[in-house]
Protein backbone atom coordinates (compact mmCIF):
# COMPACT_ATOMS: atom_id res chain seq x y z
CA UNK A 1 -2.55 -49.06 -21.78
CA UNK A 2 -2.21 -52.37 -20.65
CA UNK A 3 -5.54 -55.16 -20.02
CA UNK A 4 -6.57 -55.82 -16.87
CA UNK A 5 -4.73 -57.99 -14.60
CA UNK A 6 -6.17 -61.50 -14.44
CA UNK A 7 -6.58 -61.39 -11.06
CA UNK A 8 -9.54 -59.12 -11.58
CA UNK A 9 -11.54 -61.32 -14.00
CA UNK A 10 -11.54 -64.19 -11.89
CA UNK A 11 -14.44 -64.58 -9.80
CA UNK A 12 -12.66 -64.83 -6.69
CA UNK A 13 -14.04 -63.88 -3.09
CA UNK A 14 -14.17 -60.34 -2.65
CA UNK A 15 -10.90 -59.33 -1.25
CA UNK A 16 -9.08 -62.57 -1.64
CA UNK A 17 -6.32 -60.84 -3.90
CA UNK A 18 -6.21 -57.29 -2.35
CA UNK A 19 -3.10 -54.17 -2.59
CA UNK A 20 -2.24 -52.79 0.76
CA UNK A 21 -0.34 -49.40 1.42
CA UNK A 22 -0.36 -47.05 4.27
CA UNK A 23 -0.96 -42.94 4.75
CA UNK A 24 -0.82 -41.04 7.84
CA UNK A 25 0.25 -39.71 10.61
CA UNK A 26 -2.93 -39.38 12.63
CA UNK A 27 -2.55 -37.97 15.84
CA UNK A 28 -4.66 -40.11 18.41
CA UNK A 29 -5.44 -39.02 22.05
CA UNK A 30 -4.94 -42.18 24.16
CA UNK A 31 -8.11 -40.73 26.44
CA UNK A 32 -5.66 -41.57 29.45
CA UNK A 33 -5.31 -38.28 31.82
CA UNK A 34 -1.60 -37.43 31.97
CA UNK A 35 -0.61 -39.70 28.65
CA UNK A 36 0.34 -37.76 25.82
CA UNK A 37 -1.07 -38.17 22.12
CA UNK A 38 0.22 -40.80 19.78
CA UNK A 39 0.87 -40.71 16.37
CA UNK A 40 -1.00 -43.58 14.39
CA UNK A 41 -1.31 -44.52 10.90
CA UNK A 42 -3.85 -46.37 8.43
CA UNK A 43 -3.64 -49.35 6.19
CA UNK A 44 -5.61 -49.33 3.37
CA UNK A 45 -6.71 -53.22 3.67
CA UNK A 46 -9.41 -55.28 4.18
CA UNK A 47 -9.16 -57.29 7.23
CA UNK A 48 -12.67 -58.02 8.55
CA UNK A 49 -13.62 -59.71 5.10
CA UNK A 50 -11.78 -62.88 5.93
CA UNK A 51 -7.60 -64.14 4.81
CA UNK A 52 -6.35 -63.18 1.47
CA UNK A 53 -4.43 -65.39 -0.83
CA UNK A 54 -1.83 -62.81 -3.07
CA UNK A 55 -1.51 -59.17 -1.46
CA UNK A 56 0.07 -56.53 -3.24
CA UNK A 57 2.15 -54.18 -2.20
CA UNK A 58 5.06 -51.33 -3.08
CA UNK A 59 8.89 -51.46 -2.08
CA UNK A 60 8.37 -49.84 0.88
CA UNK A 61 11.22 -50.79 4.09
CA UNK A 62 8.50 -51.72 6.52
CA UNK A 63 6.64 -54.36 3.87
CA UNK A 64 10.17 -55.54 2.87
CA UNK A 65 11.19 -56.28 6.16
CA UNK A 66 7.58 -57.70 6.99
CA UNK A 67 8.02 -60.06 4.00
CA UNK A 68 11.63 -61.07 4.85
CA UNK A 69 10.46 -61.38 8.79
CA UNK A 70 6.97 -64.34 7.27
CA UNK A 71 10.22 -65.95 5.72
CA UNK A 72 12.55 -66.51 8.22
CA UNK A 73 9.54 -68.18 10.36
CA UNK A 74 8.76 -70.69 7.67
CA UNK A 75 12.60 -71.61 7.55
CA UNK A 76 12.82 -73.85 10.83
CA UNK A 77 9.26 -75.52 9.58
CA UNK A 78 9.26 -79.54 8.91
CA UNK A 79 8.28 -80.15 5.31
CA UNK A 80 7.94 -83.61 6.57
CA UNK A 81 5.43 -82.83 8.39
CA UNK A 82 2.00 -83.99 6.77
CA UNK A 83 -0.20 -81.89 8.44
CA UNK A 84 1.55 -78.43 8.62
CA UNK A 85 2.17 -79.26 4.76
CA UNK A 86 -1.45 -79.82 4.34
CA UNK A 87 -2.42 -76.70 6.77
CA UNK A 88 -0.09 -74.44 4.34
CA UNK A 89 -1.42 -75.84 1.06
CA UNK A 90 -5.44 -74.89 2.38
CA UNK A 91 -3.96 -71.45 3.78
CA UNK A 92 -1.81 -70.31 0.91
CA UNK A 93 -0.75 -66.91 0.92
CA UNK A 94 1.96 -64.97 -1.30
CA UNK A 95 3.17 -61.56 -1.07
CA UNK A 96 3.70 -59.88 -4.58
CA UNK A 97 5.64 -56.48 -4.80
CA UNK A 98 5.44 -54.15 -7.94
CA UNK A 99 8.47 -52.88 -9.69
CA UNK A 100 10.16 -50.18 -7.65
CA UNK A 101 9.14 -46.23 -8.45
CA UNK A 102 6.07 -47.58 -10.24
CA UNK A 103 3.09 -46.46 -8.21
CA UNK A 104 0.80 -46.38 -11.18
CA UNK A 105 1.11 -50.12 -11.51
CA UNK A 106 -0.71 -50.43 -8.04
CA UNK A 107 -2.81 -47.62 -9.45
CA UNK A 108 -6.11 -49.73 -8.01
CA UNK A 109 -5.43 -49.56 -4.51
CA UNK A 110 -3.31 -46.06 -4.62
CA UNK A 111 -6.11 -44.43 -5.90
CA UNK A 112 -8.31 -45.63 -2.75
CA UNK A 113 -5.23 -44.12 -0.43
CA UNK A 114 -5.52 -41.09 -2.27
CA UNK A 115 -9.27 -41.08 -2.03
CA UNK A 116 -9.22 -41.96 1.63
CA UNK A 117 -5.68 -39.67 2.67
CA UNK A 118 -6.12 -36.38 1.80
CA UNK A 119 -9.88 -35.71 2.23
CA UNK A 120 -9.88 -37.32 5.31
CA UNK A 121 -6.91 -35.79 6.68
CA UNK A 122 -7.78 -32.43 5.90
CA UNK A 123 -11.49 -32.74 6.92
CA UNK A 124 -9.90 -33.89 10.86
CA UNK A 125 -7.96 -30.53 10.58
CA UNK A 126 -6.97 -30.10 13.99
CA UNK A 127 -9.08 -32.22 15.34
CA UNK A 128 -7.66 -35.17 18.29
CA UNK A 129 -9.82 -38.25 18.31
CA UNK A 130 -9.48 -41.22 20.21
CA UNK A 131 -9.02 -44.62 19.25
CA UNK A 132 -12.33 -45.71 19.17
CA UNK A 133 -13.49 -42.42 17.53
CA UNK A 134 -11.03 -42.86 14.38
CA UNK A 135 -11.92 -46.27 14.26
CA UNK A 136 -15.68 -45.03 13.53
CA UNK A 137 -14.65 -42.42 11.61
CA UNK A 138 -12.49 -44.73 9.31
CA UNK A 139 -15.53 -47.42 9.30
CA UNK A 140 -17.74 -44.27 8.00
CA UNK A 141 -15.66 -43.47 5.08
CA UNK A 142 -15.33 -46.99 4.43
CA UNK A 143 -18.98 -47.20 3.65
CA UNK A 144 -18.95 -44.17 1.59
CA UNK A 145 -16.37 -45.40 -0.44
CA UNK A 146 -18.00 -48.75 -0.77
CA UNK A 147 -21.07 -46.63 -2.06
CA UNK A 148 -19.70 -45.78 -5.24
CA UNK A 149 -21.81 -46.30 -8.28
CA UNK A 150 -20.16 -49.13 -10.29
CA UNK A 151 -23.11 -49.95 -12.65
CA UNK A 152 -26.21 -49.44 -14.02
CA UNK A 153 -28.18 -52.29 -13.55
CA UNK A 154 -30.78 -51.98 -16.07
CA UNK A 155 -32.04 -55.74 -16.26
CA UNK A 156 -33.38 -56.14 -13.01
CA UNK A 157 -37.11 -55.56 -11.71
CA UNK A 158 -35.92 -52.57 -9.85
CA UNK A 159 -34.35 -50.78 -13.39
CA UNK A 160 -31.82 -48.12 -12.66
CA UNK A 161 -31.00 -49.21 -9.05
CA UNK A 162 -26.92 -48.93 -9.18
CA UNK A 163 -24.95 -51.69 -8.24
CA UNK A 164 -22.26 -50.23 -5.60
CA UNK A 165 -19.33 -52.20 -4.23
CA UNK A 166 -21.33 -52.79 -1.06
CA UNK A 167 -23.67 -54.84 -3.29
CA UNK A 168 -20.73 -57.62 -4.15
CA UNK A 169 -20.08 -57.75 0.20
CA UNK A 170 -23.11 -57.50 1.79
CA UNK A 171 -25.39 -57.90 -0.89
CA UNK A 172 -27.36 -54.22 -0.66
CA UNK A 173 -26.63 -51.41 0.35
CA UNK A 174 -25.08 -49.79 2.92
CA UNK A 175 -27.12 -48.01 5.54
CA UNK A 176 -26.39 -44.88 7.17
CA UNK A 177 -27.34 -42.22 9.97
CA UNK A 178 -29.11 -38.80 9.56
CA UNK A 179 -26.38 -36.11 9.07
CA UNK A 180 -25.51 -33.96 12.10
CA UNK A 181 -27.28 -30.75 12.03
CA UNK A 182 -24.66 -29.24 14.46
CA UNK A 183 -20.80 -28.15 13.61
CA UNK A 184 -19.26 -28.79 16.98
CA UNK A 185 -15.53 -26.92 17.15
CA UNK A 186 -12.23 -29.06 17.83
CA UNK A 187 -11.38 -28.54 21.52
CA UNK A 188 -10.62 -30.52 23.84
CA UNK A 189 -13.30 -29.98 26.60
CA UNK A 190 -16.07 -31.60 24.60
CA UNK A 191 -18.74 -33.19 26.09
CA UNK A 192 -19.81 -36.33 24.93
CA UNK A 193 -22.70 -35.73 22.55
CA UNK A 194 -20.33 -32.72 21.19
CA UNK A 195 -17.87 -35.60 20.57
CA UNK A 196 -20.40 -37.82 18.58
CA UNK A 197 -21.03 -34.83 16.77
CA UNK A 198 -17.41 -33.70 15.65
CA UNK A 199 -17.36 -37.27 14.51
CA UNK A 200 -20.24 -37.11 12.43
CA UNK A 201 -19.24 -33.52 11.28
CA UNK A 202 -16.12 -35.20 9.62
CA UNK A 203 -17.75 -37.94 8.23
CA UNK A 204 -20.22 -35.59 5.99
CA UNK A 205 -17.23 -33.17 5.22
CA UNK A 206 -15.71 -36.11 3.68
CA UNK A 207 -18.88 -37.31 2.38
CA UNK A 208 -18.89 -33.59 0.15
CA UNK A 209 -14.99 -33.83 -0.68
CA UNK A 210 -15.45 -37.02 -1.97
CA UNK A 211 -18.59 -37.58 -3.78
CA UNK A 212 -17.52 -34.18 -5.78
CA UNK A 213 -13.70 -35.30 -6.92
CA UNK A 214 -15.35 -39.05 -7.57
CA UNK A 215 -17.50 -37.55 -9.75
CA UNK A 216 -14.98 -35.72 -11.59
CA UNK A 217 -13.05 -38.94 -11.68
CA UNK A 218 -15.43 -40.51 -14.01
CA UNK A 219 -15.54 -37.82 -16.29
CA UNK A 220 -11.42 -37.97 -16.75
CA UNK A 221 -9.94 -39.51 -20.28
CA UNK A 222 -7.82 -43.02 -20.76
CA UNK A 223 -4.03 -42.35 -20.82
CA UNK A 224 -1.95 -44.33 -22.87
CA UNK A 225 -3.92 -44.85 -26.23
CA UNK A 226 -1.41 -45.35 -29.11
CA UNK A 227 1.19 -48.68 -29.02
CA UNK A 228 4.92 -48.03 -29.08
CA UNK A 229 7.40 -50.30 -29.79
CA UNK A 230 8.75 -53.12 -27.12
CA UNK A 231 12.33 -51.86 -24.98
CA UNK A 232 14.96 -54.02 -26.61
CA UNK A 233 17.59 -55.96 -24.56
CA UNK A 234 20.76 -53.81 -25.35
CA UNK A 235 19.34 -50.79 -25.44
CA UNK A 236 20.56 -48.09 -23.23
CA UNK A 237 18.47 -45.85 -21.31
CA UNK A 238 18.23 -42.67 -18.90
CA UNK A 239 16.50 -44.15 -15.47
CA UNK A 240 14.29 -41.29 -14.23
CA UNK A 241 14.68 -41.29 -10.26
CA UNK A 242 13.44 -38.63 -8.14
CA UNK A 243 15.60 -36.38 -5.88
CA UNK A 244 18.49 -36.74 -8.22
CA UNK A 245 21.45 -34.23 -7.50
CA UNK A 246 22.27 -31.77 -10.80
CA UNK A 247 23.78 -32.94 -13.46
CA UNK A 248 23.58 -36.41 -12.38
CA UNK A 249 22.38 -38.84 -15.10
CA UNK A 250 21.60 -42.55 -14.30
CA UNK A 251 22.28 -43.76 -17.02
CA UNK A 252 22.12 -47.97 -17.72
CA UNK A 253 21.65 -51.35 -20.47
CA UNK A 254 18.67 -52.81 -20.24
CA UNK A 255 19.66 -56.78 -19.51
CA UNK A 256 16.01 -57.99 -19.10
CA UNK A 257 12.46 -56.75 -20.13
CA UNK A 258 9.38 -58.38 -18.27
CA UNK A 259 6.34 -58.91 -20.85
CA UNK A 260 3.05 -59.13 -20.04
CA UNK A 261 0.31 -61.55 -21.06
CA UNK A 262 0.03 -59.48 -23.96
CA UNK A 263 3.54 -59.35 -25.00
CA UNK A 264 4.31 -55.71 -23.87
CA UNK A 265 6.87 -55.18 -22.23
CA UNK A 266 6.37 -52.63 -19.18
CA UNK A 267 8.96 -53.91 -16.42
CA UNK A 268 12.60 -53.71 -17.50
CA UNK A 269 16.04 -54.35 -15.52
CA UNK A 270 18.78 -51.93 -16.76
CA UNK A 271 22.35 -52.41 -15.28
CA UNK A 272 23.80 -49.25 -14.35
CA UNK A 273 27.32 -48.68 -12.66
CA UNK A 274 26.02 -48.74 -9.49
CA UNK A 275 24.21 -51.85 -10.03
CA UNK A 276 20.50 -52.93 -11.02
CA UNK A 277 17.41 -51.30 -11.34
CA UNK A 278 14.28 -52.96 -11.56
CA UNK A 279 11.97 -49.99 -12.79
CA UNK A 280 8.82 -49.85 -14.82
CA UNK A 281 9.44 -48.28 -18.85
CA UNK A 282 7.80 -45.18 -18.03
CA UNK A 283 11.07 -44.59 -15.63
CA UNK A 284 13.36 -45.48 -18.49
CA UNK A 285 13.91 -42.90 -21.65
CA UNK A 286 15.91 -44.70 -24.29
CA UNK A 287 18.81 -43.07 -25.92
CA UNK A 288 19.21 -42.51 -29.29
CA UNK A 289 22.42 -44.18 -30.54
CA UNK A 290 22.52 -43.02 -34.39
């Protein structure tokens, strides 16, 4: 397994270099009478903590096209321009996409969608908020995952008090309401303190989802222990891709291999028939050719 990007060891603002994705659908009711319900969805990003400088992202269309759309504005901009250049040098910002079909290279921020996704979609169930009530649902689980134990700190005054992520944004902890003592059902003639209440209902269902699997999550093994060799230039390779028809084999040449700071190489581009690939080695099985 590969070290730790260096954009983690730097002591950077908190959420300076982030990793977006998206999950949903979440069906939303407007609260308008006659308007029908709308189908939103969430991004896993901070944006109440201030601009970021690099964010991270998969292939996805809808970031591709959001990438190509920031550079076509920038085109018709005056680089003669001394103050535009010197606004764009003080409000940098990059967009960095990982290899194709790689997910566990943005394995930081895919864990949080997986964290945040399924628990929280199955603890709505049937359940049709409104806006503002999935917005406080989503700040809820927000704090609870930004109450995760990250260390011990055993130094301090207060020994054994556990530093949380909430400690590197607010400096403490988090605060939080009194659970709901009452399990309101999903239907749609609620009154409003039976509203408040299905919102708090799904905010400690989540609560017992997820504190159980984090647990377990700490108690889970490192992948990847022993070294193997680098992919060679020349070699050829199988290129793993999902929904592949039978008996169809993508098979390629590596032309380039993408080394870390290390000096592994985990990013290859094989040239197949078709064309290129840009895929990560664990999509690539090299053939034997004696």
């Amino acid at each position: 397994m590969g070290n730790l990007p260096k954009e983690r060891l730097q002591g950077n603002r908190p959420f300076e270099i982030s990793g977006v994705n998206l999950f949903g659908p979440v069906t939303v009711s407007l609260g308008i009478r006659g308007k029908q319900t709308v189908k939103m969805y969430i991004a896993v990003v901070v944006g109440r903590r201030g601009p970021v400088v690099k964010l991270y992202c998969d292939n996805a269309t809808n970031f591709v096209g959001a990438a190509r759309i920031l550079k076509e504005l920038l085109e018709p901009v005056d680089t003669n321009d001394q103050s535009v250049m010197a606004y764009a040098a003080a409000h940098r910002f990059t967009i960095e996409f990982i290899p194709p079909r790689a997910p566990h290279i943005g394995g930081l921020w895919e864990a949080a969608v997986r964290s945040a996704k399924h628990l929280l979609l199955k603890d709505m169930g049937n359940a049709t908020l409104k806006e503002d009530e999935l917005h406080t649902v989503i700040v809820e689980v927000e704090a609870i995952l930004n109450s995760r134990p990250l260390i011990v700190d055993i130094g301090s005054p207060n020994e054994g008090e556990v530093v949380t992520s909430a400690h590197l944004l607010v400096g403490t902890t988090l605060a939080t309401l009194p659970p709901a003592t009452v399990q309101p059902k999903a239907d749609g003639n609620l009154t409003y303190l039976q509203r408040c209440q299905l919102v708090s209902a799904i905010k400690q269902r989540f609560w017992s989802d997820w504190s159980r699997d984090y647990l377990l999550s700490l108690q889970q093994r490192e992948k990847w222990t022993k070294g193997v060799n680098n992919l060679q230039i020349g070699t050829v390779v199988a290129i793993h891709e999902d929904n592949v028809p039978p008996q169809l084999w993508i098979m390629g040449v590596v032309v380039e291999v993408d080394p870390g700071h290390d000096g592994k190489a985990r990013v290859a581009v094989v040239k197949t028939k078709s064309g290129l690939y840009k895929r990560s080695i664990h999509r690539l099985a090299p053939i034997p050719i004696s």
